[in-house]
Protein backbone atom coordinates (compact mmCIF):
# COMPACT_ATOMS: atom_id res chain seq x y z
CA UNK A 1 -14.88 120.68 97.62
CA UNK A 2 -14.46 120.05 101.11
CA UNK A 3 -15.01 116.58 100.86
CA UNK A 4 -12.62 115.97 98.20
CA UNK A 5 -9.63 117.93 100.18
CA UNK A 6 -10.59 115.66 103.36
CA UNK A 7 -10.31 112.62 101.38
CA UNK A 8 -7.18 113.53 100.05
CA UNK A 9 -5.21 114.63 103.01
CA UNK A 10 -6.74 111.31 104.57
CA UNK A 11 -4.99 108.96 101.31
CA UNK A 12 -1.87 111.06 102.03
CA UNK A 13 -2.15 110.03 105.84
CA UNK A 14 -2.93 106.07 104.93
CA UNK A 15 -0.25 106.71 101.73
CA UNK A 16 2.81 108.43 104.83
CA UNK A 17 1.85 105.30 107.20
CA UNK A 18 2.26 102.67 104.46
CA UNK A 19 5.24 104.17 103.89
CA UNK A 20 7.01 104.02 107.42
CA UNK A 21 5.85 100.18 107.76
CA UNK A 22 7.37 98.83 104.90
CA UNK A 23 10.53 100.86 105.33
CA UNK A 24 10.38 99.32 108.73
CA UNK A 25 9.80 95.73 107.15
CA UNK A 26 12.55 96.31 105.26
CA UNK A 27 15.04 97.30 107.78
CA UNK A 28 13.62 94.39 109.48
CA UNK A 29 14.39 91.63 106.25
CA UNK A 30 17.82 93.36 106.03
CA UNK A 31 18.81 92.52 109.55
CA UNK A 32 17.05 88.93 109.64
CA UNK A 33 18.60 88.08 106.30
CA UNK A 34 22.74 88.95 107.78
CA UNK A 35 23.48 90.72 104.22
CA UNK A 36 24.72 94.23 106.01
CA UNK A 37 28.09 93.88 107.19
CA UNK A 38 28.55 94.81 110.73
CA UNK A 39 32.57 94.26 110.51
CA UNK A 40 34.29 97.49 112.72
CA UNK A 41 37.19 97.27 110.02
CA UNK A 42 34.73 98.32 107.53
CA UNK A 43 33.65 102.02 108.39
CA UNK A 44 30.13 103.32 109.11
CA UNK A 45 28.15 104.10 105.45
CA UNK A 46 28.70 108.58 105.10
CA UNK A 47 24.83 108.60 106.03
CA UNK A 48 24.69 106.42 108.79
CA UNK A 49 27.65 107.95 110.17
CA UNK A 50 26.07 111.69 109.91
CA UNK A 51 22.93 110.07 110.79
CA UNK A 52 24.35 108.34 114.18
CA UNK A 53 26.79 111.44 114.95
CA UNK A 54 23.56 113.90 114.81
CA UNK A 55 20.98 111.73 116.48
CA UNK A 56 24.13 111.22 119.06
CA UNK A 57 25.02 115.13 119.62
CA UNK A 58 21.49 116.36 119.95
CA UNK A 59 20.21 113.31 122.47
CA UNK A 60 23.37 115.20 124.35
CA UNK A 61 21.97 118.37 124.02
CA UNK A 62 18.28 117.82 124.95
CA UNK A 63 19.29 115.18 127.86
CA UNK A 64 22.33 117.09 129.62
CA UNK A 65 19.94 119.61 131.27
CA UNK A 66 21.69 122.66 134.10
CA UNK A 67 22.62 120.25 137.01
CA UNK A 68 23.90 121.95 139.71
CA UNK A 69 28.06 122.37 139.71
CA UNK A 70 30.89 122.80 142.24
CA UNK A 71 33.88 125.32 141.35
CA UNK A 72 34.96 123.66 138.28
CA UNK A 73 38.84 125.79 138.73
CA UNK A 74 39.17 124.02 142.10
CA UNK A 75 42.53 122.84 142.15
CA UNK A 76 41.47 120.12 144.65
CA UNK A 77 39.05 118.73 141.92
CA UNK A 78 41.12 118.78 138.87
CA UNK A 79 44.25 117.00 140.12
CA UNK A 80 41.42 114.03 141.26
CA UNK A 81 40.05 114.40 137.62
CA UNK A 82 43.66 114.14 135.88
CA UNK A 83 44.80 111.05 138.03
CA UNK A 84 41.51 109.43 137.44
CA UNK A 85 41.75 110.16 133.83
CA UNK A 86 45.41 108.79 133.49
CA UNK A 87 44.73 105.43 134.91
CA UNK A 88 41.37 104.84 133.32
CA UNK A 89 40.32 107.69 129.78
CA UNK A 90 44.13 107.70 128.35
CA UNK A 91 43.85 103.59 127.43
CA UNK A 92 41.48 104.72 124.98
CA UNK A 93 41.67 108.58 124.71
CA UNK A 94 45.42 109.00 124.51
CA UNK A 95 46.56 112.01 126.20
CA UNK A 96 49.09 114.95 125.49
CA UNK A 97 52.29 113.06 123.89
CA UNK A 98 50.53 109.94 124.15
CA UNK A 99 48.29 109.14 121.03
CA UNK A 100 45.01 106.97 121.52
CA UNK A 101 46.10 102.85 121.29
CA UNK A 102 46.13 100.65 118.13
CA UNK A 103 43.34 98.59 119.60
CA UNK A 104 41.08 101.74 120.54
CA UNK A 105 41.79 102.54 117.04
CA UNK A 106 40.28 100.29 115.73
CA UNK A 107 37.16 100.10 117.50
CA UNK A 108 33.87 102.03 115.66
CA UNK A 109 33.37 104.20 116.26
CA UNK A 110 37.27 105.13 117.02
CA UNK A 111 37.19 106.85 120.36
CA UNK A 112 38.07 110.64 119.81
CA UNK A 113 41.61 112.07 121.06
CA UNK A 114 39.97 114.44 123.72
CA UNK A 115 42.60 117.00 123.81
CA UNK A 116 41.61 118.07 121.11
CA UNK A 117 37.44 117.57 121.32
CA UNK A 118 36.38 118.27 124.31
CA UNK A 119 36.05 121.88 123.59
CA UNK A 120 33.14 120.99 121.93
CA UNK A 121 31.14 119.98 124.56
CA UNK A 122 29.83 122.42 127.09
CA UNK A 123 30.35 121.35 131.07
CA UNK A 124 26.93 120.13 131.50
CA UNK A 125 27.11 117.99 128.53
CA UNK A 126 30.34 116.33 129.58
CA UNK A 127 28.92 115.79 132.55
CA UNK A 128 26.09 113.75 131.11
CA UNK A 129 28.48 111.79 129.01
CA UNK A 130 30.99 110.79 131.27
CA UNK A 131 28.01 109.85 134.06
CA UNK A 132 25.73 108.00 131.38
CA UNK A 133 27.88 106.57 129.10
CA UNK A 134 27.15 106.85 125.10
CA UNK A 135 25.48 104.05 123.63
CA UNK A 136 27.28 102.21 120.36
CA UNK A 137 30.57 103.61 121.14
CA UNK A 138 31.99 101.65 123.91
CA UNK A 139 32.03 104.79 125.81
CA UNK A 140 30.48 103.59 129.35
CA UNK A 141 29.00 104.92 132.00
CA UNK A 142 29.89 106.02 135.25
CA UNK A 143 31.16 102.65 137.31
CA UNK A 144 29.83 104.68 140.73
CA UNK A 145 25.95 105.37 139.81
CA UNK A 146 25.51 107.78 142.58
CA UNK A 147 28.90 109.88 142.40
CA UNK A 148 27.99 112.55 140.38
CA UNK A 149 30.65 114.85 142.89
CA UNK A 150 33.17 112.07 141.31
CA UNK A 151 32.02 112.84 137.63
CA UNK A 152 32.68 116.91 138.38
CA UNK A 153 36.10 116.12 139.30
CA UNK A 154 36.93 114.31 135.71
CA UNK A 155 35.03 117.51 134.06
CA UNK A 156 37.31 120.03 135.92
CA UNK A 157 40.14 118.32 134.63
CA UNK A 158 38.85 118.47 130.78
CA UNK A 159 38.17 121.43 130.77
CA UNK A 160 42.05 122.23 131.17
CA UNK A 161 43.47 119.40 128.97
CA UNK A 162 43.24 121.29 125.86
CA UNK A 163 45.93 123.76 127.84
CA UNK A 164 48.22 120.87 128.90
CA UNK A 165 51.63 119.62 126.90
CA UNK A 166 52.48 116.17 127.70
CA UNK A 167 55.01 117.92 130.65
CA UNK A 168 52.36 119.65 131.83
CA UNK A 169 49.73 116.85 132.01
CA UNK A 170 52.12 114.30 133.43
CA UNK A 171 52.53 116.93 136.86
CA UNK A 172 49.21 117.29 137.25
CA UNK A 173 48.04 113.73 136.47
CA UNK A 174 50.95 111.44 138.06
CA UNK A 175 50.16 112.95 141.66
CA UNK A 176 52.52 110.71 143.88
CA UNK A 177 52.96 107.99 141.36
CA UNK A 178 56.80 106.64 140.84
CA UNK A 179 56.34 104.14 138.20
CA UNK A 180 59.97 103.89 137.06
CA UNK A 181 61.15 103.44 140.62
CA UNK A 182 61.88 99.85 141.62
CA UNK A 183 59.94 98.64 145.06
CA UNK A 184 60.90 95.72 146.75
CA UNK A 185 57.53 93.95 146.59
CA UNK A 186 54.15 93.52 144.54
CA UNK A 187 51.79 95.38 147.28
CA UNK A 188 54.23 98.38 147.34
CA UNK A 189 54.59 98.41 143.37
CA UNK A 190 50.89 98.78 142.85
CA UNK A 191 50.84 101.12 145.54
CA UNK A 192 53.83 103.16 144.11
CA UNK A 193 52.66 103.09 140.87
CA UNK A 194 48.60 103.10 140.95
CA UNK A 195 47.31 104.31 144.95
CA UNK A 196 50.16 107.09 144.78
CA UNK A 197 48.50 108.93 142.23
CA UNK A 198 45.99 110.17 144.32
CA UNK A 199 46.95 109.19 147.60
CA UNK A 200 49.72 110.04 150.15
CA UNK A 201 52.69 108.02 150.66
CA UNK A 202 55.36 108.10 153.75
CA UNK A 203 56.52 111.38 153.23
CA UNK A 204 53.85 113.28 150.88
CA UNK A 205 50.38 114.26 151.57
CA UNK A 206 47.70 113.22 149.51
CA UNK A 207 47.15 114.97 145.74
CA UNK A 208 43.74 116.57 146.24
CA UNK A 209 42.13 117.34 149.59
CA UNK A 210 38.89 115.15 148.57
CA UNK A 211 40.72 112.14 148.81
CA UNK A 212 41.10 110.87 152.49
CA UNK A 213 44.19 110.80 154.35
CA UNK A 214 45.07 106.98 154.31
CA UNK A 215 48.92 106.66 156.32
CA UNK A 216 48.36 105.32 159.74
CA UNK A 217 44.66 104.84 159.32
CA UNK A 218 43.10 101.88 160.93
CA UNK A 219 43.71 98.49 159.03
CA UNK A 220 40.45 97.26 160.01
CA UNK A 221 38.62 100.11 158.52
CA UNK A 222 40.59 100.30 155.49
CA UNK A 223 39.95 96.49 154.59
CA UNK A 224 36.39 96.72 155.37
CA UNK A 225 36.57 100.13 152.82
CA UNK A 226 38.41 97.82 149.96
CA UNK A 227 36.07 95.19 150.33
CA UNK A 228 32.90 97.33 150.24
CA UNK A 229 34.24 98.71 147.12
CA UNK A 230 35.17 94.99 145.06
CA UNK A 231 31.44 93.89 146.24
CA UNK A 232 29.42 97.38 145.45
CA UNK A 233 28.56 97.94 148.65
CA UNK A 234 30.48 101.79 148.55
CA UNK A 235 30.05 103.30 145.62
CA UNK A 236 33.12 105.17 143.76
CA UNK A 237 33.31 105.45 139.64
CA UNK A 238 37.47 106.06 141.15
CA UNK A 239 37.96 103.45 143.53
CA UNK A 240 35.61 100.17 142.69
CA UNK A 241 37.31 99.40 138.98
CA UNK A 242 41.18 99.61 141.41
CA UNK A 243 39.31 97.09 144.18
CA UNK A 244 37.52 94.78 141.58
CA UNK A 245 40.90 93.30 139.79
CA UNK A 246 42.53 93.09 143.32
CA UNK A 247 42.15 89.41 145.24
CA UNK A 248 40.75 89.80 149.41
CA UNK A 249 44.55 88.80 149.79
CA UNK A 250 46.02 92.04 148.44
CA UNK A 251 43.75 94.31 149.30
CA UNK A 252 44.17 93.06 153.25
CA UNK A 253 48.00 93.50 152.37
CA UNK A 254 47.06 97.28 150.80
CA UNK A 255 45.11 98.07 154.09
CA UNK A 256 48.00 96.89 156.79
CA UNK A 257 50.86 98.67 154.67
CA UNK A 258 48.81 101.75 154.77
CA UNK A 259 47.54 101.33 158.15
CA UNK A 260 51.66 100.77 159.63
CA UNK A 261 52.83 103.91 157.56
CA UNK A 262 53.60 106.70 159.35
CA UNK A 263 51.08 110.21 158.19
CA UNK A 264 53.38 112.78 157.37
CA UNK A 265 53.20 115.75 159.39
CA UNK A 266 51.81 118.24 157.25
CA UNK A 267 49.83 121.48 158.69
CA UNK A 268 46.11 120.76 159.29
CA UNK A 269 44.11 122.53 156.68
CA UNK A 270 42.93 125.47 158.82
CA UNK A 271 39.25 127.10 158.33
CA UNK A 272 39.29 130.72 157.71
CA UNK A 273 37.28 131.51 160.48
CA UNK A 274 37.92 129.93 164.30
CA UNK A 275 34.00 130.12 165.64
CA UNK A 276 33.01 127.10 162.77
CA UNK A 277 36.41 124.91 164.60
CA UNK A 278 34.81 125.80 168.14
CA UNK A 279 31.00 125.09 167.32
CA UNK A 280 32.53 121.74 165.57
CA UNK A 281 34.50 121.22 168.29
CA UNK A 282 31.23 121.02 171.07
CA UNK A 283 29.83 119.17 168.48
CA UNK A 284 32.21 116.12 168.07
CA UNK A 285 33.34 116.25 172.02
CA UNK A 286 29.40 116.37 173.46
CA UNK A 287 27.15 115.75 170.87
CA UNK A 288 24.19 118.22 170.88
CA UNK A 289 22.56 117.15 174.10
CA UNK A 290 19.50 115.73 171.68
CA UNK A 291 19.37 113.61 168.74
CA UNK A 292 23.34 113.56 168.24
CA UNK A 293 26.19 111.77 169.92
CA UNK A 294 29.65 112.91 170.19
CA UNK A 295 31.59 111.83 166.89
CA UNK A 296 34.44 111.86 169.17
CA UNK A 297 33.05 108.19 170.88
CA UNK A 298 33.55 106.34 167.18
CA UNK A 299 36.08 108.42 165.23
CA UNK A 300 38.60 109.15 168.07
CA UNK A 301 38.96 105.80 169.57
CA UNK A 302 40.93 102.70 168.99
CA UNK A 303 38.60 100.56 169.98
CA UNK A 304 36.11 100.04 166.97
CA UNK A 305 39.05 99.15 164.36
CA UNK A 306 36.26 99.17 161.64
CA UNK A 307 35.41 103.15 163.01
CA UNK A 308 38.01 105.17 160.95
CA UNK A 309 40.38 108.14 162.42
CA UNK A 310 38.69 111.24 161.44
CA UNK A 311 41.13 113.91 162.50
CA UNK A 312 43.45 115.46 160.43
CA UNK A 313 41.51 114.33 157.40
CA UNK A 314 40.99 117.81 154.45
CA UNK A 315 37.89 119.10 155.34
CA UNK A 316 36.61 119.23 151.91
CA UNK A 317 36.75 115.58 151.70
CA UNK A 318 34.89 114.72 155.31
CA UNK A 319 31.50 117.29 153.84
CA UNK A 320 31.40 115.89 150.68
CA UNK A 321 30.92 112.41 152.55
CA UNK A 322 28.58 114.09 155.07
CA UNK A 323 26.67 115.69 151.71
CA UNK A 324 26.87 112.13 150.07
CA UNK A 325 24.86 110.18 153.11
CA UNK A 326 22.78 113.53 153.23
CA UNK A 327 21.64 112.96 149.66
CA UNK A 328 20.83 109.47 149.93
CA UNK A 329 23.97 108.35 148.91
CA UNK A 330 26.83 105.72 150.78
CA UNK A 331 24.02 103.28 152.38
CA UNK A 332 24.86 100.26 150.65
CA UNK A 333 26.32 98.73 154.16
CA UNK A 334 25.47 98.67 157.93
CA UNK A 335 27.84 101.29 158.80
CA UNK A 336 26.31 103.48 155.87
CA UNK A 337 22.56 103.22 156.52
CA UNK A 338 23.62 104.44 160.48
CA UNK A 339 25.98 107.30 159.21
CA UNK A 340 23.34 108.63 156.67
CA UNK A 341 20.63 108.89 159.77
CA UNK A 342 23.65 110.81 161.65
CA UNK A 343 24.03 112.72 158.62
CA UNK A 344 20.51 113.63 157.99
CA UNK A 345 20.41 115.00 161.58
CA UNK A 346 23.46 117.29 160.93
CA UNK A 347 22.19 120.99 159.85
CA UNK A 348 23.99 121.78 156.92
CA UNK A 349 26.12 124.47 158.96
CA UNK A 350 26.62 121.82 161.82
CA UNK A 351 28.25 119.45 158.36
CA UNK A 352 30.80 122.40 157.96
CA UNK A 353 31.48 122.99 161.52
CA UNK A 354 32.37 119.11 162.49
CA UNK A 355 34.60 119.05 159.26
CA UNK A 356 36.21 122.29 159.84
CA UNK A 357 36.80 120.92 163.59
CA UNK A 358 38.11 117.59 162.57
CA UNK A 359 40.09 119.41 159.34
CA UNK A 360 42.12 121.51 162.08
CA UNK A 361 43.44 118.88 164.10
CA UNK A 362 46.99 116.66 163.67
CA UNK A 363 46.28 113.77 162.16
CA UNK A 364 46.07 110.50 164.20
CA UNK A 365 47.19 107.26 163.52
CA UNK A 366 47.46 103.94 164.84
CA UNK A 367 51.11 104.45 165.15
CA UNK A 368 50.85 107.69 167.36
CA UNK A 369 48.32 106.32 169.53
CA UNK A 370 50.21 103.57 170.10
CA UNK A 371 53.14 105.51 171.20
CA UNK A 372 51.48 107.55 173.11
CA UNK A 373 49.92 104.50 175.34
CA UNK A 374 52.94 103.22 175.84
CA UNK A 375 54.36 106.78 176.91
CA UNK A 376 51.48 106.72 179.23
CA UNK A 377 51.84 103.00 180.54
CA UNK A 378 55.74 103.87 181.30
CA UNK A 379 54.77 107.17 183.66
């Protein structure tokens, strides 16, 4: 009796296996012999499509995992996420007011009007798709591969679109942007229209204080930054697709315009407490007698032009580059590699302290210091 149920369940197991291999020989005749039409005008089959929308949802759901996230209501982070999301998600997304393209419409599968879907998605799992990418969509990944900090800020933003109208979406995602008004030249039209969403102009501050402070920064350093980003040497899923399209031309003319405009004299963010700003402060002057020189000798000097102006700059934005080159990150170039040893010699509290330090001061720029030379020269 035994015997007989053995053999049985072992036919059943030969019988299950025979199976799978010709329906895999089969699938494999199909393709070799061109008869199933691939055509995007034609529409997924109703079982492949539930088939390829389940395997699709729960390869989310097992792969997304619990990464570790910032304040998703940070203001900071969501006006990065919008302006990111209006020059790069809304060509094939649409947006409130704006429906997705004709062309994006077209494509298979069509890419989903996110207003309305993203609620359901948790955070995590938009995370995972916006930093991976979904395969056989057209739905790529992340352009920065390290800048997960990057992906957060398009998440914080998503999380609020379903809330927006298209009045309310086009304040939080223009930022600076004035594409309807006329500028006199090509480097200030892109910069009107495309920098200005997240960055400052003559007489506003930048949109989120994780962007850096870019008026009257040093044109050396701010070519060298462009240029790092069009050859993937600094990573950024915001600012390599802007520096790819641009010619070495332009993005020299981006870098002088910025570096000759005046920074708006805003009020330094301040820390909430003063004894981070002093302990900063002894930090960036002196160093810490040991393993760490003053950051004062590089980033409060004109003489390295490639060395950028750190004060004045939000604080947010100078730890989250200290916390990149802590976690490996930024070390695609010379001047990377040697900041992420500096980095990985800061304590984590010393990280806060220099920013706080640097956060409180008025912000320098070439203009100023030259100025001030002068004033000096003439007494």
């Amino acid at each position: 009796m035994l015997g007989q149920v053995t053999l049985t369940w072992r036919r059943l197991g030969i019988g299950a296996v025979a199976l799978v291999l010709a329906g895999l020989l089969l699938s494999l005749l199909v393709a070799a012999s061109g008869l199933y039409n691939i055509a995007a005008s034609r529409g997924h089959p109703f079982l492949l499509r539930e088939f390829l929308e389940l395997g699709m949802r729960r390869s989310v759901e097992m792969h997304a995992g619990r990464p570790v996230r910032p304040d998703l209501t940070d203001s900071g982070l969501i006006t990065l996420g919008a302006a990111h999301f209006e020059e790069s998600c809304a060509t094939c997304h649409g947006s409130p007011g704006q429906d997705v393209s004709p062309v994006s419409a077209a494509m298979l599968p069509k890419p989903p009007h996110l207003h309305d879907k993203v609620q359901d998605w948790s955070e995590d799992e938009l995370h995972w798709i916006v930093r991976h990418g979904l395969q056989y969509t057209g739905m790529p990944g992340w352009a920065g591969d390290a800048r997960n900090d990057e992906v957060w800020a398009l998440v914080a933003f998503l999380r609020i679109l379903p809330r927006l109208d298209e009045e309310s979406y086009l304040a939080v995602a223009s930022g600076n942007a004035s594409p309807t008004i006329k500028q006199p030249d090509e480097v200030a039209s892109l910069i009107t229209q495309t920098c200005a969403r997240c960055h400052g102009t003559g007489t506003s501050s930048q949109t989120s204080a994780y962007v850096p402070r870019l008026a009257g920064q040093k044109a050396g350093y701010l070519e060298r930054a462009l240029l790092d980003y069009k050859q993937g040497f600094r990573e950024s899923g915001f600012m390599e697709p802007v520096a790819a399209n641009l010619p070495d031309a332009r993005l020299r003319e981006i870098a002088r315009y910025y570096a000759n405009l005046e920074s708006p004299r805003f009020s330094p963010h301040p820390s909430p407490e003063a004894d981070p700003i002093a302990r900063g402060q002894r930090l960036a002057l002196e160093g810490d007698g040991y393993r760490l020189a003053a950051c004062a000798s590089c980033h409060m000097a004109s003489e390295r032009q490639d060395y950028p102006y750190l004060a004045g700059q939000p604080e947010e934005y100078l730890l989250a580059q200290l916390t990149l080159w802590r976690n490996g990150g930024r070390t695609g170039t010379p001047a990377g590699r040697l900041m992420s040893e500096i980095a990985n010699d800061l304590s984590v509290q010393q990280a806060k302290d220099v920013s706080a330090f640097f956060a409180s001061l008025p912000p320098l720029n070439q203009a100023t210091e030259k100025t001030e030379q002068a004033r000096g020269q003439e007494e």
